[in-house]
Protein backbone atom coordinates (compact mmCIF):
# COMPACT_ATOMS: atom_id res chain seq x y z
CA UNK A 1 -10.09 16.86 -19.72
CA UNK A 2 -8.22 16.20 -16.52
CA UNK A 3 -4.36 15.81 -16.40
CA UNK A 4 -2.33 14.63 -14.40
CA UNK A 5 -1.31 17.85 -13.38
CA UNK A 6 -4.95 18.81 -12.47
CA UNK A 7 -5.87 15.77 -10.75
CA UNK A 8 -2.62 16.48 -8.42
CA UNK A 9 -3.39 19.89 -7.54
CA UNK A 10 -6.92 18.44 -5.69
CA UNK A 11 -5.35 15.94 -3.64
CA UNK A 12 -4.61 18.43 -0.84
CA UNK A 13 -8.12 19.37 -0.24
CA UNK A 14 -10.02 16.74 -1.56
CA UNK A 15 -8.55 13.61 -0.52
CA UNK A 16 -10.81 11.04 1.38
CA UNK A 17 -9.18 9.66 3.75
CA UNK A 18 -9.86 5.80 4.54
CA UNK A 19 -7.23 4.07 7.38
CA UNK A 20 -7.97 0.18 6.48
CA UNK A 21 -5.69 -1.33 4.16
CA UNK A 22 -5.49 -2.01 1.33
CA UNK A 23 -8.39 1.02 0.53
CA UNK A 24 -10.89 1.46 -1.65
CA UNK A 25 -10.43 3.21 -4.70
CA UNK A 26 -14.23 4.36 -5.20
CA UNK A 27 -14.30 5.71 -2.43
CA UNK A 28 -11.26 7.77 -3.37
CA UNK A 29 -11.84 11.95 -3.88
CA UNK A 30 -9.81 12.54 -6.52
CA UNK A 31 -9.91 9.11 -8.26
CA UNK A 32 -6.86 7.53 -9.17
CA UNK A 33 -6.43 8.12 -13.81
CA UNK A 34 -6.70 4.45 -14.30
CA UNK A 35 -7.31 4.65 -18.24
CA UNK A 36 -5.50 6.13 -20.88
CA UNK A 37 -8.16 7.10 -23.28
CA UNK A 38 -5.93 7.90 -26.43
CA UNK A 39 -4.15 4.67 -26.11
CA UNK A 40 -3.98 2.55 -29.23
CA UNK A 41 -3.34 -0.71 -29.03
CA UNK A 42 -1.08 -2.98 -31.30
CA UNK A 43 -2.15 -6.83 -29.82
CA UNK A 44 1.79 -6.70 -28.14
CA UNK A 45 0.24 -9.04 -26.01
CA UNK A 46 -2.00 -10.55 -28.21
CA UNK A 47 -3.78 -13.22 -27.12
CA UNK A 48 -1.43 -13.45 -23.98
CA UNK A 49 -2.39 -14.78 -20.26
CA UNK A 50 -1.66 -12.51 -17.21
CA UNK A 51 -2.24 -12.65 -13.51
CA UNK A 52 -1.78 -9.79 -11.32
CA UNK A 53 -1.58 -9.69 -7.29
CA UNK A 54 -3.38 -6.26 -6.59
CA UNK A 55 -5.07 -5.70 -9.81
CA UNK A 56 -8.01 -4.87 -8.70
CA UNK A 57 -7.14 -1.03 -8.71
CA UNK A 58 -3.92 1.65 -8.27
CA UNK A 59 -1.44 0.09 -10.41
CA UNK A 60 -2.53 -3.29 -11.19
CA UNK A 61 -5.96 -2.18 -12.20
CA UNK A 62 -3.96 0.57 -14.76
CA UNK A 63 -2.08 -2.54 -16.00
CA UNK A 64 -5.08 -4.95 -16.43
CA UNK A 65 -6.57 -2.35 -18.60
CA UNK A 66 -3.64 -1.86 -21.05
CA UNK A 67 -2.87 -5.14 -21.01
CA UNK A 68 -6.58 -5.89 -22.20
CA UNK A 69 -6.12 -2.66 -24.47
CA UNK A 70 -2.79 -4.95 -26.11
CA UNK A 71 -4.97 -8.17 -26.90
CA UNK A 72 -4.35 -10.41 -23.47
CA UNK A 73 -6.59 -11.62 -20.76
CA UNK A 74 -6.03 -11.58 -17.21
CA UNK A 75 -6.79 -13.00 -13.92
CA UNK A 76 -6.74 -10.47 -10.75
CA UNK A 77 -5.61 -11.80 -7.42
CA UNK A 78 -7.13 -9.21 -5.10
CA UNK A 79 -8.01 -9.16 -0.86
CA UNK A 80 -11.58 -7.88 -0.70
CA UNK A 81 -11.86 -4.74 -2.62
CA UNK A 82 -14.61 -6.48 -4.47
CA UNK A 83 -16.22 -3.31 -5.79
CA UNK A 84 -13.15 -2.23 -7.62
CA UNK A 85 -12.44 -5.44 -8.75
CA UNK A 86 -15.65 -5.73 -10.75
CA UNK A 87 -15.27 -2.51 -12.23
CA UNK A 88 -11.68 -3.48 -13.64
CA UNK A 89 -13.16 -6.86 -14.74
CA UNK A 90 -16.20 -4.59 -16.59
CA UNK A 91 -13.49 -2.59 -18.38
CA UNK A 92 -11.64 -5.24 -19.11
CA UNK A 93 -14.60 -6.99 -20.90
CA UNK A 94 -15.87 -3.83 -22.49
CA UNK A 95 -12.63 -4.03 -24.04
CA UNK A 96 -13.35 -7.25 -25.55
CA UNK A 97 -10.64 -9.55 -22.78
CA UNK A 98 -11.35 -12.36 -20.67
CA UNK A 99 -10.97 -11.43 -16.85
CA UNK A 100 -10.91 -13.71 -13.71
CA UNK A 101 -11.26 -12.61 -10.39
CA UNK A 102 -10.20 -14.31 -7.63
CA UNK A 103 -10.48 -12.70 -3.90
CA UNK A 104 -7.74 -14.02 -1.02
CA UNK A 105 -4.61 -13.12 0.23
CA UNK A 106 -1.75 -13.40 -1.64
CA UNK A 107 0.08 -14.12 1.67
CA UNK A 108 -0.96 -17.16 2.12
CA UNK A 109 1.25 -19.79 -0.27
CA UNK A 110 -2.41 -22.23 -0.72
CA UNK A 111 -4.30 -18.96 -2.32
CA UNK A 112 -1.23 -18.51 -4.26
CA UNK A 113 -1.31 -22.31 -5.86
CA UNK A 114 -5.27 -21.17 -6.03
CA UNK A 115 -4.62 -18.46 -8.43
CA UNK A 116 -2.75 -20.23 -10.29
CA UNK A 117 -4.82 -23.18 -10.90
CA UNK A 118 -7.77 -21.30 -11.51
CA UNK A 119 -6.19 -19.31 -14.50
CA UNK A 120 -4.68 -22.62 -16.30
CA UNK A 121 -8.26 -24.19 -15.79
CA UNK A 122 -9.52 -21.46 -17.07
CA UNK A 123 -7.23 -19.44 -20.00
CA UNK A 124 -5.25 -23.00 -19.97
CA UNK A 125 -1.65 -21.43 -19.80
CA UNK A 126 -0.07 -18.56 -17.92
CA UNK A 127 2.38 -16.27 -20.26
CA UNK A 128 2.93 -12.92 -17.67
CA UNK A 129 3.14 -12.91 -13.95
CA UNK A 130 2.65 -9.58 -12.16
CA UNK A 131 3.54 -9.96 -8.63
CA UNK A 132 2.07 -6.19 -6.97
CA UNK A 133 0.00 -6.39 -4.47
CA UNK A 134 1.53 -4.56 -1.12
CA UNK A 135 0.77 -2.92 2.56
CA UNK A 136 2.33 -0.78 4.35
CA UNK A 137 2.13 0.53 7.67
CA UNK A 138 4.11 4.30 8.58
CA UNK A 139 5.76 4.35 12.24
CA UNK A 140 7.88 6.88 13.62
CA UNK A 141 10.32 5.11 14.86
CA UNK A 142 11.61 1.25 14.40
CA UNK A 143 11.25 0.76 17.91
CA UNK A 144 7.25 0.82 16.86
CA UNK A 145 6.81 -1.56 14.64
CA UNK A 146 5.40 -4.91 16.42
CA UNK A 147 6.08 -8.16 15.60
CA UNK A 148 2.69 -8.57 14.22
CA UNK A 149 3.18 -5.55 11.63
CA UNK A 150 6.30 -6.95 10.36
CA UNK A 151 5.24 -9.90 9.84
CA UNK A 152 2.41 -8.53 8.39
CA UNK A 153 3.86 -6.65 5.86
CA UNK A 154 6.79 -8.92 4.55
CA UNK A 155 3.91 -11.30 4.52
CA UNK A 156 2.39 -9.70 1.46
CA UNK A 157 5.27 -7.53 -0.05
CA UNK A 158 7.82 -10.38 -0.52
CA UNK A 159 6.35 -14.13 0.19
CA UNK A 160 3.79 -13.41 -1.70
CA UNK A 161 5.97 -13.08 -4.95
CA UNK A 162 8.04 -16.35 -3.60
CA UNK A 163 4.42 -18.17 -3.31
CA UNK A 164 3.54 -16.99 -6.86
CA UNK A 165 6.36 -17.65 -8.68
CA UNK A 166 6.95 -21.12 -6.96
CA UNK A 167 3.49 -21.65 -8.24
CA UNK A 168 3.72 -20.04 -11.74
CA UNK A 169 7.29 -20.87 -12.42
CA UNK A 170 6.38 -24.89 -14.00
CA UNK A 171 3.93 -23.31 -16.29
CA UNK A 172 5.83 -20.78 -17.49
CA UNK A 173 7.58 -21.70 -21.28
CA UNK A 174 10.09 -20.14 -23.54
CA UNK A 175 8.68 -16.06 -23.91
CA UNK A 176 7.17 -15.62 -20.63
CA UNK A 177 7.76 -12.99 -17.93
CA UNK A 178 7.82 -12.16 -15.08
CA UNK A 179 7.40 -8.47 -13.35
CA UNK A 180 7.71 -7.70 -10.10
CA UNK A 181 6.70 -4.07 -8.70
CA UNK A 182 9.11 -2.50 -6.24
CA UNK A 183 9.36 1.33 -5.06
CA UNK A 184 11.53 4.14 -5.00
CA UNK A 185 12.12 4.01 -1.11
CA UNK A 186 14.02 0.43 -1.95
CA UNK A 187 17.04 3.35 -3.51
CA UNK A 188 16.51 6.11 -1.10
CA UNK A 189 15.06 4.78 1.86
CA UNK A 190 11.84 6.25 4.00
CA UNK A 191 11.85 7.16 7.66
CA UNK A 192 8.55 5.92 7.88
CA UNK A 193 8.18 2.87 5.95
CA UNK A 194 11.45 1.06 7.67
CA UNK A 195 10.06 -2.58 6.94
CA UNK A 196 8.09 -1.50 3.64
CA UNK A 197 11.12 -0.50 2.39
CA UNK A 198 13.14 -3.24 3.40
CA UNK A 199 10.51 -5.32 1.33
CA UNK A 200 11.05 -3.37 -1.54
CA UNK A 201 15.10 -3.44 -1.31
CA UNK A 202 13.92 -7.32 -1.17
CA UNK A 203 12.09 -7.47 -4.57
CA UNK A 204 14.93 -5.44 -6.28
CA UNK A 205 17.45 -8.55 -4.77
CA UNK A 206 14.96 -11.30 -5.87
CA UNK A 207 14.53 -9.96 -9.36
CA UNK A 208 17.97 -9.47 -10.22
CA UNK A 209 18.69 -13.49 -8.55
CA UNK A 210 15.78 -15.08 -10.14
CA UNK A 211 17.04 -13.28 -13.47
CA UNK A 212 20.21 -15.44 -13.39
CA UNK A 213 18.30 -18.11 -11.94
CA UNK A 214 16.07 -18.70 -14.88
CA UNK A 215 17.45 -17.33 -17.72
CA UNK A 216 18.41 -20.17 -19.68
CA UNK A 217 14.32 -21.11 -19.56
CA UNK A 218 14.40 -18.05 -21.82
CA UNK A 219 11.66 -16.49 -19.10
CA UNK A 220 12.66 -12.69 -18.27
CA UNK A 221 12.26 -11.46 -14.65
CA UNK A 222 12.26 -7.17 -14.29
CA UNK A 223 10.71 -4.93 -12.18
CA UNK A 224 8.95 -1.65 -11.88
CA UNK A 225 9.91 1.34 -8.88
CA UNK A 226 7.02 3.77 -8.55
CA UNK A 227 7.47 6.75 -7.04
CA UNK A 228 4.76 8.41 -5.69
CA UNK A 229 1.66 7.31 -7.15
CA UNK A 230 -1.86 8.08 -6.36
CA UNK A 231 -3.51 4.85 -5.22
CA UNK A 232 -5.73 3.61 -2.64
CA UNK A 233 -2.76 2.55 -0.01
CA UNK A 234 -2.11 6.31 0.37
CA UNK A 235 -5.10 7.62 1.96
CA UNK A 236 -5.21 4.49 3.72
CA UNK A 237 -1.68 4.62 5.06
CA UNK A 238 -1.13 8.63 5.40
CA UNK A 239 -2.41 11.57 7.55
CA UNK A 240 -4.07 14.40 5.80
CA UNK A 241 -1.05 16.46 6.53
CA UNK A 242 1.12 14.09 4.77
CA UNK A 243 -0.90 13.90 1.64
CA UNK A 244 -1.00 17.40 1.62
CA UNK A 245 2.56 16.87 0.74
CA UNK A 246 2.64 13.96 -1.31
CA UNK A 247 4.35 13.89 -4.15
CA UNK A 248 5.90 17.47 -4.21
CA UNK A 249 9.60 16.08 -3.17
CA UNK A 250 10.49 15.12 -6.59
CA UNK A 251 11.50 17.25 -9.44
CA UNK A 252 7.79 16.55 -11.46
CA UNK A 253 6.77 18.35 -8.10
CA UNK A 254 3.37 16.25 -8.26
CA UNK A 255 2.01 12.32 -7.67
CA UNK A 256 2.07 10.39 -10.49
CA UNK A 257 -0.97 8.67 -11.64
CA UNK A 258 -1.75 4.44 -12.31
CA UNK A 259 -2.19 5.43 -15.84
CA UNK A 260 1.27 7.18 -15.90
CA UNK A 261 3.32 3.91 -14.83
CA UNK A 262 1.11 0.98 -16.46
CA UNK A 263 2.93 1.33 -19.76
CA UNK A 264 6.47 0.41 -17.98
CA UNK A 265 4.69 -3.00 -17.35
CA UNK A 266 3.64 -3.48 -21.25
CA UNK A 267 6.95 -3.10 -22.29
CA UNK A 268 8.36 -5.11 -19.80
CA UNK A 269 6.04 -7.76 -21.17
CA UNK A 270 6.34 -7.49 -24.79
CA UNK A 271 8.78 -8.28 -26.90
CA UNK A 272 9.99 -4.44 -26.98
CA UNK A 273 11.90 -5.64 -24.27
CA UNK A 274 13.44 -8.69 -25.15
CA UNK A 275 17.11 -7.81 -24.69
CA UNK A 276 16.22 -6.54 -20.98
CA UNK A 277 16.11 -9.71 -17.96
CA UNK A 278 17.21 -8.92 -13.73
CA UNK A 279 16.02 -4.81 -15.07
CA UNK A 280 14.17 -2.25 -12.93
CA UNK A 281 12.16 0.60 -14.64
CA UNK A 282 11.53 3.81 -12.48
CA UNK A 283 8.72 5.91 -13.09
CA UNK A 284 9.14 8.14 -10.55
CA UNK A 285 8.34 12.32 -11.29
CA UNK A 286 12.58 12.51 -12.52
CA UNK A 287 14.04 11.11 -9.00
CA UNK A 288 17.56 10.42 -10.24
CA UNK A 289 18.38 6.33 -8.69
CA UNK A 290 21.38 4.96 -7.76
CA UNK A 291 22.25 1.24 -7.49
């Protein structure tokens, strides 16, 4: 059986390197650990109605899986990785869940009102919102990134979670939540990712206002800060060199894995967390956070 571990020490020489975003994660060499095998579930989201930007693999497709795993069904907003996206939705349904897929980008506030329609006409209510989905495009120096690039990425990192929640937020009732997935670099920063990470510092702001914002709806607003995980948007965004070296900066000394940070987004979720609202998890190989 694979570990983490094992799966990390591959990456190096194995990785398959693809440069258009968002990637494809079958055509990934090692594949990202997407399902924890020995986890039980105990219907903490029984019966429960999710969406997820980006769910169609990396961390969204680890999450649709144990979210199916804890009883609830899911719709996955995705771009055009349709081949992972059916896989997710066959897992999901092997595991006896409901699973929608619906292809667009999230950048775009109409395909946001889109997803959302589609999943109340078809699970009729909308209990979890995972806003994840996310580009990013390395530069050397700030002086290199065009218009068109930032644009680009703020685009999908951060009005896409102001297009979802605009549209999710009247549907929402007493018990539901919302998650938002952020990153490490929004703490300590990244030479190369100056406007992903400015995104990211974004969605920490945004969860901790919309927190206050809402909170007497009795709806919860957290978020997650991965640190480096092995999905599809690193081969597509990275060098071979730099993969060689992904991961070994923090004190775990490897990448995490999907599978490794899905859990944060069950508890976040359930009722385990109740007590928690404006909150940011950070599964990140020990990186101690600031702020």
């Amino acid at each position: 059986m694979e570990t983490p571990t094992s799966i990390a020490q591959k990456i190096p020489h194995e990785a398959e390197i693809e440069t258009k975003q968002p990637g494809r994660q079958y055509k990934m060499k090692p594949k990202p650990k997407m399902d924890k095998k020995e986890y039980q579930g105990c219907n903490k989201l029984k019966n429960k109605v999710a969406i997820i930007t980006g769910g169609d693999s990396g961390i969204g497709g680890a999450v649709a899986l144990l979210y199916a795993k804890e009883g609830a069904d899911v719709t996955i907003a995705y771009l055009n990785e349709h081949e992972d996206a059916k896989l997710i939705k066959r897992q999901v349904e092997e595991i006896g869940r409901r699973c929608l897929l619906i292809a667009g980008d999230v950048g775009k506030e109409i395909f946001c009102k889109k997803v959302v329609e589609s999943t109340l006409k078809h699970f009729d209510k909308i209990d979890i919102l995972i806003n994840n989905a996310a580009v990013q495009y390395p530069q050397d120096s700030i002086v290199d990134i065009s218009a068109e690039q930032l644009l680009e990425t703020f685009r999908t990192n951060i009005f896409s979670y102001f297009f979802m929640i605009k549209a999710a937020l009247p549907y929402l009732k007493k018990g539901a939540s919302i998650i938002n997935t952020t990153s490490v670099t929004a703490y300590k920063g990244s030479k190369e990712l100056i406007d992903y990470s400015a995104t990211k510092g974004a969605i920490v702001a945004l969860t901790r206002s919309l927190s206050e914002s809402i909170i007497d709806k009795g709806i919860r607003v957290n978020a997650v800060a991965p640190g480096p995980i092995w999905t599809p948007l690193i081969p597509a965004s990275f060098s071979k060199k730099h993969i060689k070296e992904f991961g070994k900066n923090v004190p775990m000394k490897r990448p995490g894995q999907p599978d490794e940070v899905a859990p944060c987004y069950v508890f976040l979720a359930s009722e385990d967390s109740s007590y928690m609202s404006g909150q940011v998890l950070h599964p990140n190989g020990g990186k101690i956070i600031n702020g």
